[in-house]
PDB file of N, CA and C in Angstrom:
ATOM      1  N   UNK A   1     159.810 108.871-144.536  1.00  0.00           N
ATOM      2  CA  UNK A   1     159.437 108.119-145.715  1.00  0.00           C
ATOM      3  C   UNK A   1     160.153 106.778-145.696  1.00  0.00           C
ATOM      4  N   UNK A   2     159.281 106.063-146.104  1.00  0.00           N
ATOM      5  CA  UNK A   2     159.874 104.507-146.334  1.00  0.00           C
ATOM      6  C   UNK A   2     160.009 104.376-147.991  1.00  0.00           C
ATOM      7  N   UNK A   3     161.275 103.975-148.380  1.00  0.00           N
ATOM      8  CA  UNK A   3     161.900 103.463-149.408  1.00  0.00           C
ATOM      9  C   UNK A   3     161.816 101.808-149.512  1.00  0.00           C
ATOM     10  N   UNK A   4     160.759 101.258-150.254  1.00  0.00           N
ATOM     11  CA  UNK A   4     161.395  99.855-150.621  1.00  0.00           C
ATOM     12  C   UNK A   4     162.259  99.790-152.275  1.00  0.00           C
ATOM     13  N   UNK A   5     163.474  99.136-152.266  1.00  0.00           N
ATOM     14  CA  UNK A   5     163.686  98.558-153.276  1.00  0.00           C
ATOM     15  C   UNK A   5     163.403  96.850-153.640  1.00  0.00           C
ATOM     16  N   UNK A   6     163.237  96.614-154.640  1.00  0.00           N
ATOM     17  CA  UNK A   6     162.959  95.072-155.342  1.00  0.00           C
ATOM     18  C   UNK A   6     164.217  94.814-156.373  1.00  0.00           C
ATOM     19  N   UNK A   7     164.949  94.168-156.217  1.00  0.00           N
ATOM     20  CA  UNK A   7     165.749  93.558-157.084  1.00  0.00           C
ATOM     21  C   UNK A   7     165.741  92.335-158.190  1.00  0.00           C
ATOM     22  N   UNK A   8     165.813  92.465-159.245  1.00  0.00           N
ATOM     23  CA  UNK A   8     165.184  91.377-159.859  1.00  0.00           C
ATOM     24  C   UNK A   8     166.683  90.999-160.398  1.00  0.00           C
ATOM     25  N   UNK A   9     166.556  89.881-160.946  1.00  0.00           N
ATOM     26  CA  UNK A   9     167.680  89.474-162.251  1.00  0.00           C
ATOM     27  C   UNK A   9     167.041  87.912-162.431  1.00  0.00           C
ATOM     28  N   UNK A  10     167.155  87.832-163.423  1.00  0.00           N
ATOM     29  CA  UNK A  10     167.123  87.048-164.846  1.00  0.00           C
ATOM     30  C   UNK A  10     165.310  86.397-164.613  1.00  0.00           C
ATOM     31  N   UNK A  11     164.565  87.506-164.559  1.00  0.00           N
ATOM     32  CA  UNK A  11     163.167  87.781-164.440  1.00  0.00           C
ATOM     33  C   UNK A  11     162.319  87.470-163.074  1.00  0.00           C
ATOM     34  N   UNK A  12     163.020  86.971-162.346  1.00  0.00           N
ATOM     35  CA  UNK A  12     162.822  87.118-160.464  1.00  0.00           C
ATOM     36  C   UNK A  12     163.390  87.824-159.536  1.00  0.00           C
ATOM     37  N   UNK A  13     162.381  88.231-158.554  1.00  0.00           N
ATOM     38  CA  UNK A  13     163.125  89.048-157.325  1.00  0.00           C
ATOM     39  C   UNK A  13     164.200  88.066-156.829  1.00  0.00           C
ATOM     40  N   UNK A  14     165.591  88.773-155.879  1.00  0.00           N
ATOM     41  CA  UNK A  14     166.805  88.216-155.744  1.00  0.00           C
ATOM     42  C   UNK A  14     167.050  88.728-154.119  1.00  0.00           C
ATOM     43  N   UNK A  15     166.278  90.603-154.009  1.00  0.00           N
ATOM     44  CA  UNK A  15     166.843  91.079-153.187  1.00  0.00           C
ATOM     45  C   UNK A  15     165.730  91.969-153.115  1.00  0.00           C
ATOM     46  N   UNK A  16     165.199  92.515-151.738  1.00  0.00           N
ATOM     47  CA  UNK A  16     164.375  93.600-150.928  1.00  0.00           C
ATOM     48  C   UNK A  16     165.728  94.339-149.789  1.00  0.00           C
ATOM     49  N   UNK A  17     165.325  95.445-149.927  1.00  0.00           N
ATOM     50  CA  UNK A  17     165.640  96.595-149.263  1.00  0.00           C
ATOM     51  C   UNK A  17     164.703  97.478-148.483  1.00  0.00           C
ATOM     52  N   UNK A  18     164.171  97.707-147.106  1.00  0.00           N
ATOM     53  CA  UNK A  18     162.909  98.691-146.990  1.00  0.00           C
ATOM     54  C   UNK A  18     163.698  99.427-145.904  1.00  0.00           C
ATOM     55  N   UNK A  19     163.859  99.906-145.924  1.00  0.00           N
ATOM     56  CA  UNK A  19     164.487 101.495-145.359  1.00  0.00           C
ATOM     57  C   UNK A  19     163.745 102.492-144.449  1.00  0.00           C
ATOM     58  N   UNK A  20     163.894 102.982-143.698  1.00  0.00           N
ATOM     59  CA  UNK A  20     163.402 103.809-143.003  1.00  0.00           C
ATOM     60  C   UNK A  20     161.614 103.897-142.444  1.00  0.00           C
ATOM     61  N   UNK A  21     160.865 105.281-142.149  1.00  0.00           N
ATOM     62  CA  UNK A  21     159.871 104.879-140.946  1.00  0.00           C
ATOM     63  C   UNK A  21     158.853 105.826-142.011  1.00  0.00           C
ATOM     64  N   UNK A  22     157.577 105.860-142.097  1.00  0.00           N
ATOM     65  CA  UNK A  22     156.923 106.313-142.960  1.00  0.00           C
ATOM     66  C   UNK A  22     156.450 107.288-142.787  1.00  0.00           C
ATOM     67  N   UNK A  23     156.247 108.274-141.415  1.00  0.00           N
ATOM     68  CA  UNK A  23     156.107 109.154-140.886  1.00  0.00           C
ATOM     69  C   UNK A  23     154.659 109.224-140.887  1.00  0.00           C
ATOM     70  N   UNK A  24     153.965 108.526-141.451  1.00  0.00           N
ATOM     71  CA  UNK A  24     152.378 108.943-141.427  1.00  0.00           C
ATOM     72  C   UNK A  24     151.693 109.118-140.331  1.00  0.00           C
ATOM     73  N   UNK A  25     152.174 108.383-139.308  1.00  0.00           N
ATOM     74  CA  UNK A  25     151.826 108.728-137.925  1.00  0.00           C
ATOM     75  C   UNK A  25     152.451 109.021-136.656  1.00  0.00           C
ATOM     76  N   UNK A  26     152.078 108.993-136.022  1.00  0.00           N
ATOM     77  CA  UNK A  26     153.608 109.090-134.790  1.00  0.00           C
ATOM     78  C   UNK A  26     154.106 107.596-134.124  1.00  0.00           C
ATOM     79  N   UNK A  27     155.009 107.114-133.640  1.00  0.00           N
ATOM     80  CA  UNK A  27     155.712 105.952-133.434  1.00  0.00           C
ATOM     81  C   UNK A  27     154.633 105.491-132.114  1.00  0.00           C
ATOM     82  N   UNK A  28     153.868 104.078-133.075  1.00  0.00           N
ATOM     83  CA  UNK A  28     153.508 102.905-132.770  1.00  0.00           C
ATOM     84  C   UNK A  28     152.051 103.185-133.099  1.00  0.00           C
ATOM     85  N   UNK A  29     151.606 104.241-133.743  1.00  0.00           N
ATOM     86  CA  UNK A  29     150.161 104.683-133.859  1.00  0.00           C
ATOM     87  C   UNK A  29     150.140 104.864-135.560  1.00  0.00           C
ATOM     88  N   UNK A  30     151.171 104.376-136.529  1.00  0.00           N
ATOM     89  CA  UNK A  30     151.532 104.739-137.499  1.00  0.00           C
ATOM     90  C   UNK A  30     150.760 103.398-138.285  1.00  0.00           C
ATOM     91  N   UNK A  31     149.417 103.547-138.931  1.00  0.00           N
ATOM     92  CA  UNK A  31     149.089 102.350-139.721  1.00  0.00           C
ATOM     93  C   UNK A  31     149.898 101.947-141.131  1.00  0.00           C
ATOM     94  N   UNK A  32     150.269 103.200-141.949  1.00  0.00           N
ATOM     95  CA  UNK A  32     150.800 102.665-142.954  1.00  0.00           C
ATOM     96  C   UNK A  32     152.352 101.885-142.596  1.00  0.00           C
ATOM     97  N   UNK A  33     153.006 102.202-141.877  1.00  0.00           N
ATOM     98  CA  UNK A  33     154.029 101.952-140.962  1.00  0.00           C
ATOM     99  C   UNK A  33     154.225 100.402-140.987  1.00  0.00           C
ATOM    100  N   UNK A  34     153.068 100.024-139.908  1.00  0.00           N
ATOM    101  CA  UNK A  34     152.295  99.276-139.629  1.00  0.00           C
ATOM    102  C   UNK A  34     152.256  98.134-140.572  1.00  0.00           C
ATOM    103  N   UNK A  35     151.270  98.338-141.332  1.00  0.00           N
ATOM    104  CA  UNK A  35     150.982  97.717-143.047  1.00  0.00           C
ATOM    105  C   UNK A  35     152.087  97.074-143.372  1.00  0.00           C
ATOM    106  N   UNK A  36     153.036  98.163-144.183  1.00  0.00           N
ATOM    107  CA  UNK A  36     153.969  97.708-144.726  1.00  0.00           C
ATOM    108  C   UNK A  36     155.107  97.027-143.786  1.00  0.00           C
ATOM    109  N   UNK A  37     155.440  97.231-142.964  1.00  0.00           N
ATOM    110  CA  UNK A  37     155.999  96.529-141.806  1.00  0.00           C
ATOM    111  C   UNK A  37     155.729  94.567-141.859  1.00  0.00           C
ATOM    112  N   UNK A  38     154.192  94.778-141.902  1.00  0.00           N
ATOM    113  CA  UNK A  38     153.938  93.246-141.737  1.00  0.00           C
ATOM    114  C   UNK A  38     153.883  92.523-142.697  1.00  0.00           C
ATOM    115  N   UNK A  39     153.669  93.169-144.047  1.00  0.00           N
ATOM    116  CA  UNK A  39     153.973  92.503-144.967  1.00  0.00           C
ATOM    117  C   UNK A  39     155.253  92.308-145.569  1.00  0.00           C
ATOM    118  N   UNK A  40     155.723  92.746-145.111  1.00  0.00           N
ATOM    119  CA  UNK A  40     157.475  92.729-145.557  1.00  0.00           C
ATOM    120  C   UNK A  40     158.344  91.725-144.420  1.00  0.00           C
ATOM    121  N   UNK A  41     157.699  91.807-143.059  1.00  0.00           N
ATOM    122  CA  UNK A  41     158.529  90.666-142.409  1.00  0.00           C
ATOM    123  C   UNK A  41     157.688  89.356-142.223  1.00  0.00           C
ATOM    124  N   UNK A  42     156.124  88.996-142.880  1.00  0.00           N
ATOM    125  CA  UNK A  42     155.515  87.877-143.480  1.00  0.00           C
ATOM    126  C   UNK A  42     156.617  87.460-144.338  1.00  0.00           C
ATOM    127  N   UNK A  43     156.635  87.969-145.543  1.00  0.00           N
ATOM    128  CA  UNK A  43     157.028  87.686-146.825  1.00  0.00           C
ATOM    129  C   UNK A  43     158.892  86.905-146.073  1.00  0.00           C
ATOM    130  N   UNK A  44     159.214  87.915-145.143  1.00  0.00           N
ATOM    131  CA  UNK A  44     160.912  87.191-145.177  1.00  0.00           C
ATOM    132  C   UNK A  44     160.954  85.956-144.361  1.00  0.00           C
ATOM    133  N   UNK A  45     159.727  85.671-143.866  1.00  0.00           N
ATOM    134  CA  UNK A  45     159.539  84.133-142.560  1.00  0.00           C
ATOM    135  C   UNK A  45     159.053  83.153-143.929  1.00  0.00           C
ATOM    136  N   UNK A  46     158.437  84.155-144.611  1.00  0.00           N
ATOM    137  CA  UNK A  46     157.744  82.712-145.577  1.00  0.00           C
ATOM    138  C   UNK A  46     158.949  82.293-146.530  1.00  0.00           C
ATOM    139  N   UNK A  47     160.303  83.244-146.959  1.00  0.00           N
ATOM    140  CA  UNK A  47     161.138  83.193-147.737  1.00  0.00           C
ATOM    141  C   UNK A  47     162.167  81.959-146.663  1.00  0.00           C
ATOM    142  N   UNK A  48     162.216  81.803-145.543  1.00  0.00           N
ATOM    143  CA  UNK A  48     163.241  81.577-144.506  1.00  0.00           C
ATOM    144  C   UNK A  48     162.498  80.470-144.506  1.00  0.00           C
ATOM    145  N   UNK A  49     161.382  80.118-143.799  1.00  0.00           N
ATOM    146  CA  UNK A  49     160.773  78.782-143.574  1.00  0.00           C
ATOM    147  C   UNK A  49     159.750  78.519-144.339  1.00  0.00           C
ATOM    148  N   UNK A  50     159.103  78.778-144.992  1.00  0.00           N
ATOM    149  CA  UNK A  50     158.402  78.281-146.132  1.00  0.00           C
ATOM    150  C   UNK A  50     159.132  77.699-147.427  1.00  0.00           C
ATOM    151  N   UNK A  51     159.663  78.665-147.892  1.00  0.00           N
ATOM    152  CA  UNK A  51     160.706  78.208-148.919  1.00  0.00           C
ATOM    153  C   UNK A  51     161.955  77.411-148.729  1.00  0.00           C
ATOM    154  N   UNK A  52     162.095  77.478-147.567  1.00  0.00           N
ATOM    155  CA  UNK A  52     163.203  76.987-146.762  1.00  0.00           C
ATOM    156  C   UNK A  52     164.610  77.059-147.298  1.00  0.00           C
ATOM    157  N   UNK A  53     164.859  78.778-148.098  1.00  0.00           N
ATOM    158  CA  UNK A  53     166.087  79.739-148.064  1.00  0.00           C
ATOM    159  C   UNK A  53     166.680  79.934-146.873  1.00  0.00           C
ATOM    160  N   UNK A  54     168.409  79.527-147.298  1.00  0.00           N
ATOM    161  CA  UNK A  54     168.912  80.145-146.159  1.00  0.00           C
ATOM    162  C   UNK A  54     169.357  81.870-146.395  1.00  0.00           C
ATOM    163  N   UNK A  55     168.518  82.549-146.523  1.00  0.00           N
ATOM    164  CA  UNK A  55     168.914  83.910-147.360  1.00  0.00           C
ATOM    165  C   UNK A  55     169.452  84.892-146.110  1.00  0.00           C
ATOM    166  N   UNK A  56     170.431  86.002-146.280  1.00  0.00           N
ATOM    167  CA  UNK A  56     170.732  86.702-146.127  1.00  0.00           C
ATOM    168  C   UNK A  56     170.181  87.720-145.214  1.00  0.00           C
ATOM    169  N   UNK A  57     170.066  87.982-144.117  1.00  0.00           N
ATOM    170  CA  UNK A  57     168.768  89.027-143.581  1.00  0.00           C
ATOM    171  C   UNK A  57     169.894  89.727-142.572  1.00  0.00           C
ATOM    172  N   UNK A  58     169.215  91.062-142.892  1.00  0.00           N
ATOM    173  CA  UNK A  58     170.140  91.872-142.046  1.00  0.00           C
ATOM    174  C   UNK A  58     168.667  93.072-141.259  1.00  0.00           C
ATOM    175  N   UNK A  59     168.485  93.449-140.178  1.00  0.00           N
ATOM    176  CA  UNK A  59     167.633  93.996-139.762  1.00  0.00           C
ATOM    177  C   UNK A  59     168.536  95.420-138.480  1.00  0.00           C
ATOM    178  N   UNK A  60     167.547  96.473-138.689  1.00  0.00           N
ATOM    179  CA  UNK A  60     167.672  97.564-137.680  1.00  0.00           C
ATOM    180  C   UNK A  60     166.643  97.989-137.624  1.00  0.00           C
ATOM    181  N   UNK A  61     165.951  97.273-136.111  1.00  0.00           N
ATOM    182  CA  UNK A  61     164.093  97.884-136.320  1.00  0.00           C
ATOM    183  C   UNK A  61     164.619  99.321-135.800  1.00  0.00           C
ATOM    184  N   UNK A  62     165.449 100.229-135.015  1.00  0.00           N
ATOM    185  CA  UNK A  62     165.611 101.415-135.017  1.00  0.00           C
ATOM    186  C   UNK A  62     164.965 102.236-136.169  1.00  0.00           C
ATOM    187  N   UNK A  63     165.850 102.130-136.874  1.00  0.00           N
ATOM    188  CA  UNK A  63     166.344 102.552-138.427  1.00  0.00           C
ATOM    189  C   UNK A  63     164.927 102.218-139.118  1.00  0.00           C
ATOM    190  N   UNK A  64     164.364 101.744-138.694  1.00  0.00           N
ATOM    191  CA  UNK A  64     163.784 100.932-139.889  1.00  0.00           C
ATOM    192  C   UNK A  64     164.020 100.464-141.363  1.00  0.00           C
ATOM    193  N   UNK A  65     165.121  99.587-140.838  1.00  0.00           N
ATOM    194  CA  UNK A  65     165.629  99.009-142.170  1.00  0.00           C
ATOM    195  C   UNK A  65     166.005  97.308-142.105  1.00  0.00           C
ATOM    196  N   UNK A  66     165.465  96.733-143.136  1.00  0.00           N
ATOM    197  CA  UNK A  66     165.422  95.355-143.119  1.00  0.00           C
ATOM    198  C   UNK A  66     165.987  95.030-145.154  1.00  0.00           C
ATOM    199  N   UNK A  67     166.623  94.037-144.873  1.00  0.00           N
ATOM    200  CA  UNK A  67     167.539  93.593-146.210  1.00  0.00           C
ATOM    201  C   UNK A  67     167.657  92.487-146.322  1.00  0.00           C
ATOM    202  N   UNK A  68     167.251  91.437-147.172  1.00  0.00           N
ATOM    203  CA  UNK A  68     166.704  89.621-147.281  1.00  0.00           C
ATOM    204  C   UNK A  68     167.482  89.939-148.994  1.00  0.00           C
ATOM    205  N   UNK A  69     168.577  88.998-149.067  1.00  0.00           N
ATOM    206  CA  UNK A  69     169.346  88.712-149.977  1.00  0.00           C
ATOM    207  C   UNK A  69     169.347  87.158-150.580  1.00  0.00           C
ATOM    208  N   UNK A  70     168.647  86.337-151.441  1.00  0.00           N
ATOM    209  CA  UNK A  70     168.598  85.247-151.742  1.00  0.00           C
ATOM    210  C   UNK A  70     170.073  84.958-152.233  1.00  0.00           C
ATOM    211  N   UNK A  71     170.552  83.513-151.281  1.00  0.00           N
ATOM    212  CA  UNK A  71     172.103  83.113-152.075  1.00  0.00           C
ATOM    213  C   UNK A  71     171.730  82.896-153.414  1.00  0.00           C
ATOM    214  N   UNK A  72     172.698  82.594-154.280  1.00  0.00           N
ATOM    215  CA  UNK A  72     172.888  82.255-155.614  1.00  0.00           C
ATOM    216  C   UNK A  72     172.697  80.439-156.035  1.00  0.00           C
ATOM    217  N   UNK A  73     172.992  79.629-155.007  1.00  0.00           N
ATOM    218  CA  UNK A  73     172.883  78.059-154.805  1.00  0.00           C
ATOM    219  C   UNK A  73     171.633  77.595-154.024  1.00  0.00           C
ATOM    220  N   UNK A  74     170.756  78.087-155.148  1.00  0.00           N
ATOM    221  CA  UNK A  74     169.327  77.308-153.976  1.00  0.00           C
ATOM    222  C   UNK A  74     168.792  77.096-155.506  1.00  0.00           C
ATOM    223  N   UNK A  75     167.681  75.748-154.891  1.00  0.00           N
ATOM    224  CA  UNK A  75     167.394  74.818-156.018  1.00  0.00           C
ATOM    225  C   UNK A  75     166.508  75.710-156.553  1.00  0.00           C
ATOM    226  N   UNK A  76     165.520  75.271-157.893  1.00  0.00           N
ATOM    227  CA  UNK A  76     164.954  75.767-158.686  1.00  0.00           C
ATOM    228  C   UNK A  76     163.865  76.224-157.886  1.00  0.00           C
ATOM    229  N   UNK A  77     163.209  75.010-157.260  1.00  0.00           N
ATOM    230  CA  UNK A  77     162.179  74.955-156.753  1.00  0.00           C
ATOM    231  C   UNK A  77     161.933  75.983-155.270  1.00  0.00           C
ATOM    232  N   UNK A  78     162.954  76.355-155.008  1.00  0.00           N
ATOM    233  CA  UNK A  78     163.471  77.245-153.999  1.00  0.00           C
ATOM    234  C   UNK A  78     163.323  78.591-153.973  1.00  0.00           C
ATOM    235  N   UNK A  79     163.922  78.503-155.384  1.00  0.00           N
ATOM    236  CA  UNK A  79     164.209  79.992-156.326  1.00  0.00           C
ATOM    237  C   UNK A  79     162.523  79.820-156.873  1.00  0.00           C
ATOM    238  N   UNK A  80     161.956  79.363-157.460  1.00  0.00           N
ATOM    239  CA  UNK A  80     160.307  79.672-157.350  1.00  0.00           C
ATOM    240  C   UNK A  80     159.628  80.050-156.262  1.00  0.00           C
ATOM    241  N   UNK A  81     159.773  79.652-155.414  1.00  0.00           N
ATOM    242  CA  UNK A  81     158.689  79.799-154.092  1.00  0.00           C
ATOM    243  C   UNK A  81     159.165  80.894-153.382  1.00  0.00           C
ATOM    244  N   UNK A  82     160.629  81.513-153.522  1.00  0.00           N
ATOM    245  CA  UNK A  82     160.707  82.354-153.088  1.00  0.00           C
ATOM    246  C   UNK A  82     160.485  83.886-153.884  1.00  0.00           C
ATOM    247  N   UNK A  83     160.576  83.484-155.138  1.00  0.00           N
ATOM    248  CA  UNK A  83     159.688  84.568-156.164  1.00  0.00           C
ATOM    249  C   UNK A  83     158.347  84.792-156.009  1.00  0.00           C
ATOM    250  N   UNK A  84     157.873  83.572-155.699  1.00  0.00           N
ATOM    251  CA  UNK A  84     156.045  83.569-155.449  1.00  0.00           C
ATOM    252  C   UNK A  84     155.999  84.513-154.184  1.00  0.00           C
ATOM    253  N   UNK A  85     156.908  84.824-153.079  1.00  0.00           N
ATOM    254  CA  UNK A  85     156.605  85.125-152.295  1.00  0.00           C
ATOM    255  C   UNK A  85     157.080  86.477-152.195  1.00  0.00           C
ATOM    256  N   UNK A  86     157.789  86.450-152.527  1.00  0.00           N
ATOM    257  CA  UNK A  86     158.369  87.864-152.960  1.00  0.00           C
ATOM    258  C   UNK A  86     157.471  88.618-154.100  1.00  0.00           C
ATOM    259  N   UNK A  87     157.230  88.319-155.061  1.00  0.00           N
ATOM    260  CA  UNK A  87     155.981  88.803-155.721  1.00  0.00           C
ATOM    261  C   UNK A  87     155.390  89.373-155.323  1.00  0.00           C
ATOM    262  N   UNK A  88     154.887  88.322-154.353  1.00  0.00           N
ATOM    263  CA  UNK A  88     153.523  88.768-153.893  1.00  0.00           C
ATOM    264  C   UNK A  88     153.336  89.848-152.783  1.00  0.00           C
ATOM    265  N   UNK A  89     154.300  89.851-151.918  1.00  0.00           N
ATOM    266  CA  UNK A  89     155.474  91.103-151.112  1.00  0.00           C
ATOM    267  C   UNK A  89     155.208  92.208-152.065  1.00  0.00           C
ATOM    268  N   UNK A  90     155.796  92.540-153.470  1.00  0.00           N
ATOM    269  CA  UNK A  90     155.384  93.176-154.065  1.00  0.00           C
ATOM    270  C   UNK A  90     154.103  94.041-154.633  1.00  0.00           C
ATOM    271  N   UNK A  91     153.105  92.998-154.843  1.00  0.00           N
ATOM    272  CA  UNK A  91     152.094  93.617-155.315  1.00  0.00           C
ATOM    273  C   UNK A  91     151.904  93.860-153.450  1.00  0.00           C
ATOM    274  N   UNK A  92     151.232  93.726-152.728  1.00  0.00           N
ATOM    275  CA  UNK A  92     150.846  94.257-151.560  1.00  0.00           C
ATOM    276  C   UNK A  92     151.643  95.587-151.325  1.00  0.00           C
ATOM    277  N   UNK A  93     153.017  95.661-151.811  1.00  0.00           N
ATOM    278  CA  UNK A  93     153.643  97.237-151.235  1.00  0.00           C
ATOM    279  C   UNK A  93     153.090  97.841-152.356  1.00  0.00           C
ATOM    280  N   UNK A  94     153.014  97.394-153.552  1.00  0.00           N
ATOM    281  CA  UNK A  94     152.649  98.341-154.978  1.00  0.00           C
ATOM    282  C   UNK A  94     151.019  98.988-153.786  1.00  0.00           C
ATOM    283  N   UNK A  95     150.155  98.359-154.165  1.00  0.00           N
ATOM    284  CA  UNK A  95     148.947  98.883-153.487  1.00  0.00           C
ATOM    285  C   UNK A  95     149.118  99.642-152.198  1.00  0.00           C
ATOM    286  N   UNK A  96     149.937  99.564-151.445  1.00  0.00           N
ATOM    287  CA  UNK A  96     150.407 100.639-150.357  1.00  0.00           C
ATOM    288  C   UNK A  96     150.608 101.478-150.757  1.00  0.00           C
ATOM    289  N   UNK A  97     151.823 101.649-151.994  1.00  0.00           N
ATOM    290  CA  UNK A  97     152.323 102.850-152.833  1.00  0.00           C
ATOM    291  C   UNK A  97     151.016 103.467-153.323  1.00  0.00           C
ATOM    292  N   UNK A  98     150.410 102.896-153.897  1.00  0.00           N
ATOM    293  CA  UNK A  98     149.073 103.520-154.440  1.00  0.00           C
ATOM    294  C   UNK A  98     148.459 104.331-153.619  1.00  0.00           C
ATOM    295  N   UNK A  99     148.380 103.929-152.665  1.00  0.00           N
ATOM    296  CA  UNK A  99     147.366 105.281-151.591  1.00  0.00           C
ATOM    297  C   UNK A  99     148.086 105.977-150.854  1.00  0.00           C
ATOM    298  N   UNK A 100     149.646 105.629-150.422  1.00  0.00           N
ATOM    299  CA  UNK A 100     150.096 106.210-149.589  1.00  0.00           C
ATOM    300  C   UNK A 100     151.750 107.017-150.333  1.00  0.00           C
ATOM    301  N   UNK A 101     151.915 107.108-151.029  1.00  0.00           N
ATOM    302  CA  UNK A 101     152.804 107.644-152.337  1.00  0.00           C
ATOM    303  C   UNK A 101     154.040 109.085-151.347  1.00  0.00           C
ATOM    304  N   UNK A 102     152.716 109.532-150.684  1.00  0.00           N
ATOM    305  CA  UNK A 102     153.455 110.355-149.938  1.00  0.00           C
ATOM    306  C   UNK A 102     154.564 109.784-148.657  1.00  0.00           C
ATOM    307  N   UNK A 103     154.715 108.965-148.643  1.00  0.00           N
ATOM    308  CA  UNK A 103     154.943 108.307-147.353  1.00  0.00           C
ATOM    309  C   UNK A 103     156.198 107.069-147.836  1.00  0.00           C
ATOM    310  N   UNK A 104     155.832 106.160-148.711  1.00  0.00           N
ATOM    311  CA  UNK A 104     156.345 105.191-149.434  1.00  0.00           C
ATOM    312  C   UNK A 104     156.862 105.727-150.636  1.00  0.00           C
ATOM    313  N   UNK A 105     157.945 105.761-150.807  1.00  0.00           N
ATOM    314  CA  UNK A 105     158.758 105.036-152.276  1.00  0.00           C
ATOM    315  C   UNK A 105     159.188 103.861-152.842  1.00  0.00           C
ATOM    316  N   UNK A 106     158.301 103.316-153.850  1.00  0.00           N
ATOM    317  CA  UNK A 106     159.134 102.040-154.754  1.00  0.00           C
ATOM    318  C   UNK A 106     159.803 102.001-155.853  1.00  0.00           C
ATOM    319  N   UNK A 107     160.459 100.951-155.534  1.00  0.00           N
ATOM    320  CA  UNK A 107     161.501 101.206-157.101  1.00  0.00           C
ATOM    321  C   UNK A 107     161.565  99.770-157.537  1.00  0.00           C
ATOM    322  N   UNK A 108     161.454  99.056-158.237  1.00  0.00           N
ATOM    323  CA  UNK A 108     162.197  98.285-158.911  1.00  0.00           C
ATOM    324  C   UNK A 108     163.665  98.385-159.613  1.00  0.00           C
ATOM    325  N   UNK A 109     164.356  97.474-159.591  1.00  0.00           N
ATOM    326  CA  UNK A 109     165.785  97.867-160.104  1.00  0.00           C
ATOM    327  C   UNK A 109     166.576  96.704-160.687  1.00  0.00           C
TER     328      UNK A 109
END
């Protein structure tokens, strides 16, 4: 099972957590895996060079675990675009969660 957490504070995401392998299929034949995989390391290239955050990223594709921490000193406009993107990171895993529930856990926190 894959665990994402979303971290919010003071009404924007701050921090993602996605944890482990989803088991739905066997390793490299695994679509939900897959799925959520690419939308979660889209979302941290668009947070890194789109938004152009120097944020926090810690990765173990083993493990399957990846962790994107926004610093606290990034401009407004920074801190928007990287909510927009993170958001939107969001709703795409929400709709994963939706069909695949067995496999995925989300949390907001």
């Amino acid at each position: 099972m894959t665990n994402i957490k979303f971290f919010k504070r003071d009404g924007g995401f701050f921090k993602i957590i996605c944890d482990g392998h989803t088991g739905f299929g066997v390793e490299g034949e695994d679509i939900v895996c897959a799925a959520l995989s690419s939308i979660v390391q889209t979302a941290v290239l668009g947070v890194l060079q789109i938004a152009a955050v120097n944020a926090e990223f810690k990765r173990d594709e083993e493990r399957g675990y990846l962790e994107l921490t926004l610093p606290e000193n990034i401009t407004e406009r920074q801190r928007h675009d990287a909510n927009v993107i993170l958001s939107t990171l969001y709703l795409g895993a929400a709709d994963l969660y939706s069909g695949y529930s067995d496999f995925i856990e989300l949390e907001v926190l």
